[in-house]
N, C-alpha and C. Protein backbone atom coordinates (compact mmCIF):
# COMPACT_ATOMS: atom_id res chain seq x y z
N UNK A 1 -57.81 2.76 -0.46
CA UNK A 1 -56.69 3.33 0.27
C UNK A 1 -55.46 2.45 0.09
N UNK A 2 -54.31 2.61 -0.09
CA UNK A 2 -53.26 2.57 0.36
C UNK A 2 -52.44 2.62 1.26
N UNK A 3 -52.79 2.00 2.04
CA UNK A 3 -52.61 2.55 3.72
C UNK A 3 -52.24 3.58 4.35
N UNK A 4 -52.82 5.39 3.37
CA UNK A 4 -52.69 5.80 4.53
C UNK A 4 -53.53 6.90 3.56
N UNK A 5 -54.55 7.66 4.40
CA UNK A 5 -55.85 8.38 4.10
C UNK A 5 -54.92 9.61 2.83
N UNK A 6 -55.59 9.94 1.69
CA UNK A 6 -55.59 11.17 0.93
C UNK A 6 -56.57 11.95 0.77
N UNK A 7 -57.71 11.43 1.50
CA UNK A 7 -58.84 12.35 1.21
C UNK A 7 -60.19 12.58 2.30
N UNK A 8 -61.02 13.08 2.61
CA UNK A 8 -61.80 13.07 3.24
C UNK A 8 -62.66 11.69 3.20
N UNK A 9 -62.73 11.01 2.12
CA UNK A 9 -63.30 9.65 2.30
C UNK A 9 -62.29 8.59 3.11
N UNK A 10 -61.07 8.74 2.31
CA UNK A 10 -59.93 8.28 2.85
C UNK A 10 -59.98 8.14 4.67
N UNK A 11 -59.83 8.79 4.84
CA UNK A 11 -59.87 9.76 6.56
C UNK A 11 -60.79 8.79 7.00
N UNK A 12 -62.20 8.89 6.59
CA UNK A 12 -63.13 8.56 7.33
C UNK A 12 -63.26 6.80 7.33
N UNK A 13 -63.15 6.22 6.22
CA UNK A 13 -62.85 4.81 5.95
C UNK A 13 -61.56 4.75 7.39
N UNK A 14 -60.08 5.19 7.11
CA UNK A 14 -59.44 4.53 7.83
C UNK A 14 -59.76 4.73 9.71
N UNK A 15 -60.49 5.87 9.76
CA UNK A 15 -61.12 6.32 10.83
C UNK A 15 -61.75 4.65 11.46
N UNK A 16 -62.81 4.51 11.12
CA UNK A 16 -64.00 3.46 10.72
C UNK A 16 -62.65 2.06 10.63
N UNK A 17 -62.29 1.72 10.50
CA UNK A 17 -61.16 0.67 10.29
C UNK A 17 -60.53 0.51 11.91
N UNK A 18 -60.50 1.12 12.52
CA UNK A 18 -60.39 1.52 14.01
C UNK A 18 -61.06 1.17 14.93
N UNK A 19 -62.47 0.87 14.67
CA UNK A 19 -63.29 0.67 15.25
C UNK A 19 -63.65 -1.28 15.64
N UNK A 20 -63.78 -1.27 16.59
CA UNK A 20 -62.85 -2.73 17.37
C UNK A 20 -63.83 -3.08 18.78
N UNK A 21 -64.60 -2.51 18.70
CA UNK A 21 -65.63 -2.71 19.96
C UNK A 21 -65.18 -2.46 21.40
N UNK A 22 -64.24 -1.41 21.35
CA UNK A 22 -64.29 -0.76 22.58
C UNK A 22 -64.37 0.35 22.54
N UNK A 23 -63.64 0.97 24.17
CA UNK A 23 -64.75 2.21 24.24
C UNK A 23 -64.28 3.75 23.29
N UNK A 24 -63.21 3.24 22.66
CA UNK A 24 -62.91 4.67 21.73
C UNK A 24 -63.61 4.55 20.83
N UNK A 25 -64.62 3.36 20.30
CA UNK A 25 -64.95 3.29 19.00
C UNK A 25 -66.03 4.41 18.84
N UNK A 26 -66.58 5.21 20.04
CA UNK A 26 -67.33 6.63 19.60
C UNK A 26 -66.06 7.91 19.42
N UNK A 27 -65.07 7.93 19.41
CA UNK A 27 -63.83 8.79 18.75
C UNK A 27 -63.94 8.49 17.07
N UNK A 28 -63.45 7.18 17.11
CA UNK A 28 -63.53 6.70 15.79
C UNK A 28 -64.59 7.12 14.97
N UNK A 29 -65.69 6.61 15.35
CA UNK A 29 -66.67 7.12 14.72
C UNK A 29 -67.51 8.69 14.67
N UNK A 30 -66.99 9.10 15.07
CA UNK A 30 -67.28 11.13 15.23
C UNK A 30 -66.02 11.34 14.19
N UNK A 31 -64.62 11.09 14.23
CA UNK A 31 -63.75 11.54 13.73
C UNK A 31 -64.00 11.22 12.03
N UNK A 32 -64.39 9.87 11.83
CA UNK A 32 -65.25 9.58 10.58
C UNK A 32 -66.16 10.65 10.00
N UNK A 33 -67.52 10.76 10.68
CA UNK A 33 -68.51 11.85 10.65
C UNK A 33 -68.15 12.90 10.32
N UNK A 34 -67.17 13.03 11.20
CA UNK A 34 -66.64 14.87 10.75
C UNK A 34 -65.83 14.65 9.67
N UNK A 35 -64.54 13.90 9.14
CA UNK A 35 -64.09 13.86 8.09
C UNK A 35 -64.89 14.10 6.60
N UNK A 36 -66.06 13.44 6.69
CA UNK A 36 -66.91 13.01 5.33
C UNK A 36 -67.58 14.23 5.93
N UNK A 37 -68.49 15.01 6.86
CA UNK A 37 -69.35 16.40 6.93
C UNK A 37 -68.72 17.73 6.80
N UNK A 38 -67.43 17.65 7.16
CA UNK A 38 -67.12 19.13 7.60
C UNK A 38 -66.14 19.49 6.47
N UNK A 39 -65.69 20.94 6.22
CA UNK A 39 -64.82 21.43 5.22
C UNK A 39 -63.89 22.48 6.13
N UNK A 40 -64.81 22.55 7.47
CA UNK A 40 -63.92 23.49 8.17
C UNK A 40 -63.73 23.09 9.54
N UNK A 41 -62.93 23.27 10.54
CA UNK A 41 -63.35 23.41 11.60
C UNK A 41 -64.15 24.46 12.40
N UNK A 42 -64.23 25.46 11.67
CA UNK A 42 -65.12 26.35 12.67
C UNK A 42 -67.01 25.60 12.31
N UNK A 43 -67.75 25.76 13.54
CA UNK A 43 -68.99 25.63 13.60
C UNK A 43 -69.08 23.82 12.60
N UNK A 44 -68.30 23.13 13.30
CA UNK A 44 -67.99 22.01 12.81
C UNK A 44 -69.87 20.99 13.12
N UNK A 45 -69.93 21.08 14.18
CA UNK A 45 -71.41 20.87 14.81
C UNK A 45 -72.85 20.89 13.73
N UNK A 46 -72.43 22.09 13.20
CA UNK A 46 -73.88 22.53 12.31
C UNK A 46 -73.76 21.90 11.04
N UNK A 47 -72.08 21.78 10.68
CA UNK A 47 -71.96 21.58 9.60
C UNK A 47 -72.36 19.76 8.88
N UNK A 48 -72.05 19.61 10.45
CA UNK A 48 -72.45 17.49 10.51
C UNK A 48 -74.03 17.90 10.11
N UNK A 49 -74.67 18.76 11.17
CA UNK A 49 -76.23 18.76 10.87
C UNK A 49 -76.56 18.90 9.21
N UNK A 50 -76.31 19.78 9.56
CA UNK A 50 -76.35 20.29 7.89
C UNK A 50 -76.48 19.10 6.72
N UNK A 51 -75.66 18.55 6.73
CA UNK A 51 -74.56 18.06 5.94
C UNK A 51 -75.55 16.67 5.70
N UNK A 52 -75.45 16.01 6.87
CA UNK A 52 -75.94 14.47 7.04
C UNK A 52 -77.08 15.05 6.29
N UNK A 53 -78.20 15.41 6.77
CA UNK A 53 -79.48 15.72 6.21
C UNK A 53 -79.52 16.38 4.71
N UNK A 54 -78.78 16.66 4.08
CA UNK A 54 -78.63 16.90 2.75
C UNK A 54 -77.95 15.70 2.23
N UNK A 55 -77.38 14.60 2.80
CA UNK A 55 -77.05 13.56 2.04
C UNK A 55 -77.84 12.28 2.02
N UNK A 56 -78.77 12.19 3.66
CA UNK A 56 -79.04 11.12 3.59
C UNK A 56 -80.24 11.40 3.88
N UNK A 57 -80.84 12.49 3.95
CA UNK A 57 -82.26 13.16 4.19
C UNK A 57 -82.42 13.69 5.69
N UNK A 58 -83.93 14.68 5.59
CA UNK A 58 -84.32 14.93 7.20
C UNK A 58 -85.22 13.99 7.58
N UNK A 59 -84.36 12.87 8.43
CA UNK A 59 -85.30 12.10 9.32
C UNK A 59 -86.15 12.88 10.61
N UNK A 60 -87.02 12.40 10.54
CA UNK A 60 -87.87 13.06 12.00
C UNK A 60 -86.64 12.73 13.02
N UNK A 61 -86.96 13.96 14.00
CA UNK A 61 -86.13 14.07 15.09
C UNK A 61 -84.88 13.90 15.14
N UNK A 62 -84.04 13.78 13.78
CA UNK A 62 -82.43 13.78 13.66
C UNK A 62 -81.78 15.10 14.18
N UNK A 63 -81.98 16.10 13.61
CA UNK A 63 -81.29 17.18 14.86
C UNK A 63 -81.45 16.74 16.03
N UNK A 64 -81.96 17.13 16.64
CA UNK A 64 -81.92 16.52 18.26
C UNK A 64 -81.55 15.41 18.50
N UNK A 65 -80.93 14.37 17.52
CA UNK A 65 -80.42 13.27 18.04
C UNK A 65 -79.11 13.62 18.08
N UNK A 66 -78.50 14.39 17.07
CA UNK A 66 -76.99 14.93 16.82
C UNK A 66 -76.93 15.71 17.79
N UNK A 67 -77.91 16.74 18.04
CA UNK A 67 -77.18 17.95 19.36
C UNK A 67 -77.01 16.97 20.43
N UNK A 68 -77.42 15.56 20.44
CA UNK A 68 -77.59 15.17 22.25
C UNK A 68 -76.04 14.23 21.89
N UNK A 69 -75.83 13.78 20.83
CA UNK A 69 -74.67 13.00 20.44
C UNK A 69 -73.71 14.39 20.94
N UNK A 70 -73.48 15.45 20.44
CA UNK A 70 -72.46 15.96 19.94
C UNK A 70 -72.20 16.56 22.30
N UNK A 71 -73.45 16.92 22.10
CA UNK A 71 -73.43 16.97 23.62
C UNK A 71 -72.90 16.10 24.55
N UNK A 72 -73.10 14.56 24.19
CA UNK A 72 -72.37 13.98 24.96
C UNK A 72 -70.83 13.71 25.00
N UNK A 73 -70.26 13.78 23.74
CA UNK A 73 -69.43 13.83 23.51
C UNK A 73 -68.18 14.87 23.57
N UNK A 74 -68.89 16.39 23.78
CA UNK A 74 -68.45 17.43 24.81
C UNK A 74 -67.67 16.91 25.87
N UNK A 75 -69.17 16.63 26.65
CA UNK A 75 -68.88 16.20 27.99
C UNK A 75 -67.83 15.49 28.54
N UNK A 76 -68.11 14.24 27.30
CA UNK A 76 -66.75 13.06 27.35
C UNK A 76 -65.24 13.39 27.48
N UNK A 77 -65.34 14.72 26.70
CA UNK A 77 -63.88 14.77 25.87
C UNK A 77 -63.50 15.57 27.14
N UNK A 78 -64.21 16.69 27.81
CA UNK A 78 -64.00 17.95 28.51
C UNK A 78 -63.90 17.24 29.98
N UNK A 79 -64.04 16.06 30.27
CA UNK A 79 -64.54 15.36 31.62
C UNK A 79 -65.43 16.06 32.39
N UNK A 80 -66.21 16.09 31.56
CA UNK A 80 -67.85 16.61 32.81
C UNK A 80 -68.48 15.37 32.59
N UNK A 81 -68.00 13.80 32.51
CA UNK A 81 -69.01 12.97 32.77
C UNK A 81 -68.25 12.06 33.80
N UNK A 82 -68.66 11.13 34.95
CA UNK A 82 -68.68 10.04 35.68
C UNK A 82 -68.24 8.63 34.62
N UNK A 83 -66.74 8.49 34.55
CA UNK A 83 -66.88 6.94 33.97
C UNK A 83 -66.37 5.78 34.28
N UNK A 84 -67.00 5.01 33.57
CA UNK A 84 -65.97 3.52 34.74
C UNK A 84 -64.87 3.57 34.65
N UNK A 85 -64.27 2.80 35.36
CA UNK A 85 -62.86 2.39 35.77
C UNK A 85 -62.57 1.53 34.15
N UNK A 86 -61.26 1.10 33.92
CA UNK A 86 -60.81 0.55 32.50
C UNK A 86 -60.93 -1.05 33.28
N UNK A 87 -61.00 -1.52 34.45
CA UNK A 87 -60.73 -2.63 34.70
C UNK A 87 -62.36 -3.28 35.26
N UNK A 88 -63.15 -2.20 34.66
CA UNK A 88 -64.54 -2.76 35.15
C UNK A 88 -65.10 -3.62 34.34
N UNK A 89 -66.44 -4.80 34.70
CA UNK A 89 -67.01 -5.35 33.63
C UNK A 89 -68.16 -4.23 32.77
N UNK A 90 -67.98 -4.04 31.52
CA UNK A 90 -68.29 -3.12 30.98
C UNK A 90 -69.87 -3.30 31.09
N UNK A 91 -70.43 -4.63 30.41
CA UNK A 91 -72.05 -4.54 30.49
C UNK A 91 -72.40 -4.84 32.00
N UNK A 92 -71.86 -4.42 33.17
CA UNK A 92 -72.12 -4.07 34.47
C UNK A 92 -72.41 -2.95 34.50
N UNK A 93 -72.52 -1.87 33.32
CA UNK A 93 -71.98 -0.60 34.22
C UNK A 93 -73.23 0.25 33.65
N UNK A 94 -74.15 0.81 34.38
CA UNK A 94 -75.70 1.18 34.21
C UNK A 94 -75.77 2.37 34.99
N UNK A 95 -74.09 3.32 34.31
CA UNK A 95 -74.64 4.79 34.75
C UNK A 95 -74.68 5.73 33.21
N UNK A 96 -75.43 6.81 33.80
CA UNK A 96 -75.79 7.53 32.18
C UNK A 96 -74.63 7.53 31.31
N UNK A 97 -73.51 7.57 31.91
CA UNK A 97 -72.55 7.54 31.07
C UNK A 97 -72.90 6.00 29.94
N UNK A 98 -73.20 4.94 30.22
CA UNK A 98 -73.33 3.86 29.51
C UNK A 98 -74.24 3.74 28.66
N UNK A 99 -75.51 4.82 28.71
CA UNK A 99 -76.43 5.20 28.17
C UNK A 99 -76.49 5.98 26.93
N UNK A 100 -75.86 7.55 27.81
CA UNK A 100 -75.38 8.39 26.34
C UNK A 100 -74.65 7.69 25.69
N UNK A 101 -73.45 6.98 25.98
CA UNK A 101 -72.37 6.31 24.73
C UNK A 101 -73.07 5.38 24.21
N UNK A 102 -73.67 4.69 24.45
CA UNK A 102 -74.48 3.65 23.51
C UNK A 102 -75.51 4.53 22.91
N UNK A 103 -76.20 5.54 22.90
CA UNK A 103 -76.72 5.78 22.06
C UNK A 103 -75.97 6.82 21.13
N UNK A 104 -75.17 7.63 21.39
CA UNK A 104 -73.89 8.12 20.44
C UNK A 104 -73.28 7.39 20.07
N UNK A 105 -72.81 6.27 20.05
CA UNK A 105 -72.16 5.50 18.97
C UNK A 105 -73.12 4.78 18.27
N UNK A 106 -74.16 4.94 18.40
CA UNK A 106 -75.18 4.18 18.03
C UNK A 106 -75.92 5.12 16.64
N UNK A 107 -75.99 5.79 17.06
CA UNK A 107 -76.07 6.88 15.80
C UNK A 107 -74.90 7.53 14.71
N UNK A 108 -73.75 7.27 15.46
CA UNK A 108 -72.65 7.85 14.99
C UNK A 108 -72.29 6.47 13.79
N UNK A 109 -72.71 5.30 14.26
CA UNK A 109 -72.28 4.40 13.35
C UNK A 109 -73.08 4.27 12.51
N UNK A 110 -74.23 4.54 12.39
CA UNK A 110 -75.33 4.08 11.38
C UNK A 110 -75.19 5.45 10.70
N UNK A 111 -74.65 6.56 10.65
CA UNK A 111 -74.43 7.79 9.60
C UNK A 111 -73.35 7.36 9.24
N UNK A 112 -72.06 6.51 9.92
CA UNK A 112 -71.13 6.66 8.59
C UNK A 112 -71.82 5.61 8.29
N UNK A 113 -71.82 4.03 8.24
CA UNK A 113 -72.50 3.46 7.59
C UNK A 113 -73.37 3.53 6.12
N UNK A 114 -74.18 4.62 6.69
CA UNK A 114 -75.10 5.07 5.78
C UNK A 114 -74.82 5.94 4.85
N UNK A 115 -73.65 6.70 5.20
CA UNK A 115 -72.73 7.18 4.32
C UNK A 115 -72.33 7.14 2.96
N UNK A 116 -71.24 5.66 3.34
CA UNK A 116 -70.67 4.85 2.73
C UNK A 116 -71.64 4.41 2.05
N UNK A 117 -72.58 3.65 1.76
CA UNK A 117 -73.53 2.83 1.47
C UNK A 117 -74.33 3.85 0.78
N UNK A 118 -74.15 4.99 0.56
CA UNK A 118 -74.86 6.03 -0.18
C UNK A 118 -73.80 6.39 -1.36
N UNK A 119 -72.46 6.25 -0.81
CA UNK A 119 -71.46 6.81 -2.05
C UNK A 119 -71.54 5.67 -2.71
N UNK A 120 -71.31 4.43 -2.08
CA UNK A 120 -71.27 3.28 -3.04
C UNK A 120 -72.40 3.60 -4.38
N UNK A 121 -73.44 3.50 -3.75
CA UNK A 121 -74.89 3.74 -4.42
C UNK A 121 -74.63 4.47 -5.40
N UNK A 122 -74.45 5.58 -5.15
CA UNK A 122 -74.59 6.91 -6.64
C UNK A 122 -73.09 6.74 -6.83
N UNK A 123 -71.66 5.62 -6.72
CA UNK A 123 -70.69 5.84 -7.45
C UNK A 123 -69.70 6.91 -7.22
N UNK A 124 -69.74 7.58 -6.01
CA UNK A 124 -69.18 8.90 -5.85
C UNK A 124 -67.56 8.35 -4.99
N UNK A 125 -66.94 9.33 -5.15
CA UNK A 125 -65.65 8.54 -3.91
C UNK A 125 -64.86 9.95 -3.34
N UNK A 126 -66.17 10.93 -3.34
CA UNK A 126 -65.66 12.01 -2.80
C UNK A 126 -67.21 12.91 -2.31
N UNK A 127 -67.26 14.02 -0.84
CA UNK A 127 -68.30 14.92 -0.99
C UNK A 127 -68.12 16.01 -0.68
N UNK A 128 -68.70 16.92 -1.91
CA UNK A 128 -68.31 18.06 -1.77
C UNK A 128 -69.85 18.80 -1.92
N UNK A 129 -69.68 20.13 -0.50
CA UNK A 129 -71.09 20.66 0.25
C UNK A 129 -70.52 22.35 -0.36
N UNK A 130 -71.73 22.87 -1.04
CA UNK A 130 -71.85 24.26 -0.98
C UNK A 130 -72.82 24.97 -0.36
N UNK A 131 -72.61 26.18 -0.20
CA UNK A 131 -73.88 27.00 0.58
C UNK A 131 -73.84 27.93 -0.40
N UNK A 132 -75.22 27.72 -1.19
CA UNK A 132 -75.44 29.01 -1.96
C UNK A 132 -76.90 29.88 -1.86
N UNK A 133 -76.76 30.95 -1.83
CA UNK A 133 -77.73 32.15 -2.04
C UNK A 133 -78.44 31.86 -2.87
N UNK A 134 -79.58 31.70 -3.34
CA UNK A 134 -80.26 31.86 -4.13
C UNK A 134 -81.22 33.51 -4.25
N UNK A 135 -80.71 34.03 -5.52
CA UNK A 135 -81.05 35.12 -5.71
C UNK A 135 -82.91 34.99 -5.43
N UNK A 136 -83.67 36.29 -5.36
CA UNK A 136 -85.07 36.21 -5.10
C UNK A 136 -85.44 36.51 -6.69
């Protein structure tokens, strides 16, 4: 990069560059995710599913780790969750809210991670997802 994103890798790198150990760093890292998974915004959700598991395989129980990520992160954005105060001590704070986000960013970072570390691998610096029919 050049300091400033041209591409869906782009995006997601400077996304990921953001990330600083507080509490937006699960923004950062979803906004990553979706940059490098999605081509659209509609049905953006399926398309992470989709997507991750055709790049980095189907781990046991990875859907359901993404619907409960993407779920919490609903919640987050929509305020249907309970959260601390900005002036609280953070590893004090032992309500589900501290729970779901540690385990959504917790997953959210080890897919881009794993990502990255996959394009490196096969040399790629771009991904591009089709859905095709296969005739019978």
């Amino acid at each position: 990069m050049d300091g400033i994103s041209r591409n869906r890798i782009d995006r997601a790198l400077a996304a990921y560059s953001h990330l600083d150990g507080g509490p937006a760093d699960l923004f950062w890292a979803m906004l990553a995710i979706e940059a490098l998974f999605t081509q659209t915004s509609v049905a953006v959700q399926q398309q992470v599913v989709q997507n991750t598991q055709l790049l980095l395989g189907n781990k046991p129980g990875i859907k359901k780790r993404l619907d409960k990520m993407y779920n919490f992160r609903s919640r987050l954005v929509h305020g249907d969750l309970d959260l601390p105060g900005a002036f609280r001590e953070w590893d004090s704070c032992r309500e589900p809210y501290a729970k779901g986000y540690e385990a959504s960013l917790g997953l959210a970072m080890a897919i881009v991670i794993a990502t990255f570390q996959e394009l490196a691998h096969r040399g790629w610096n771009e991904l591009r997802f089709k859905y095709v029919l296969d005739p019978p």
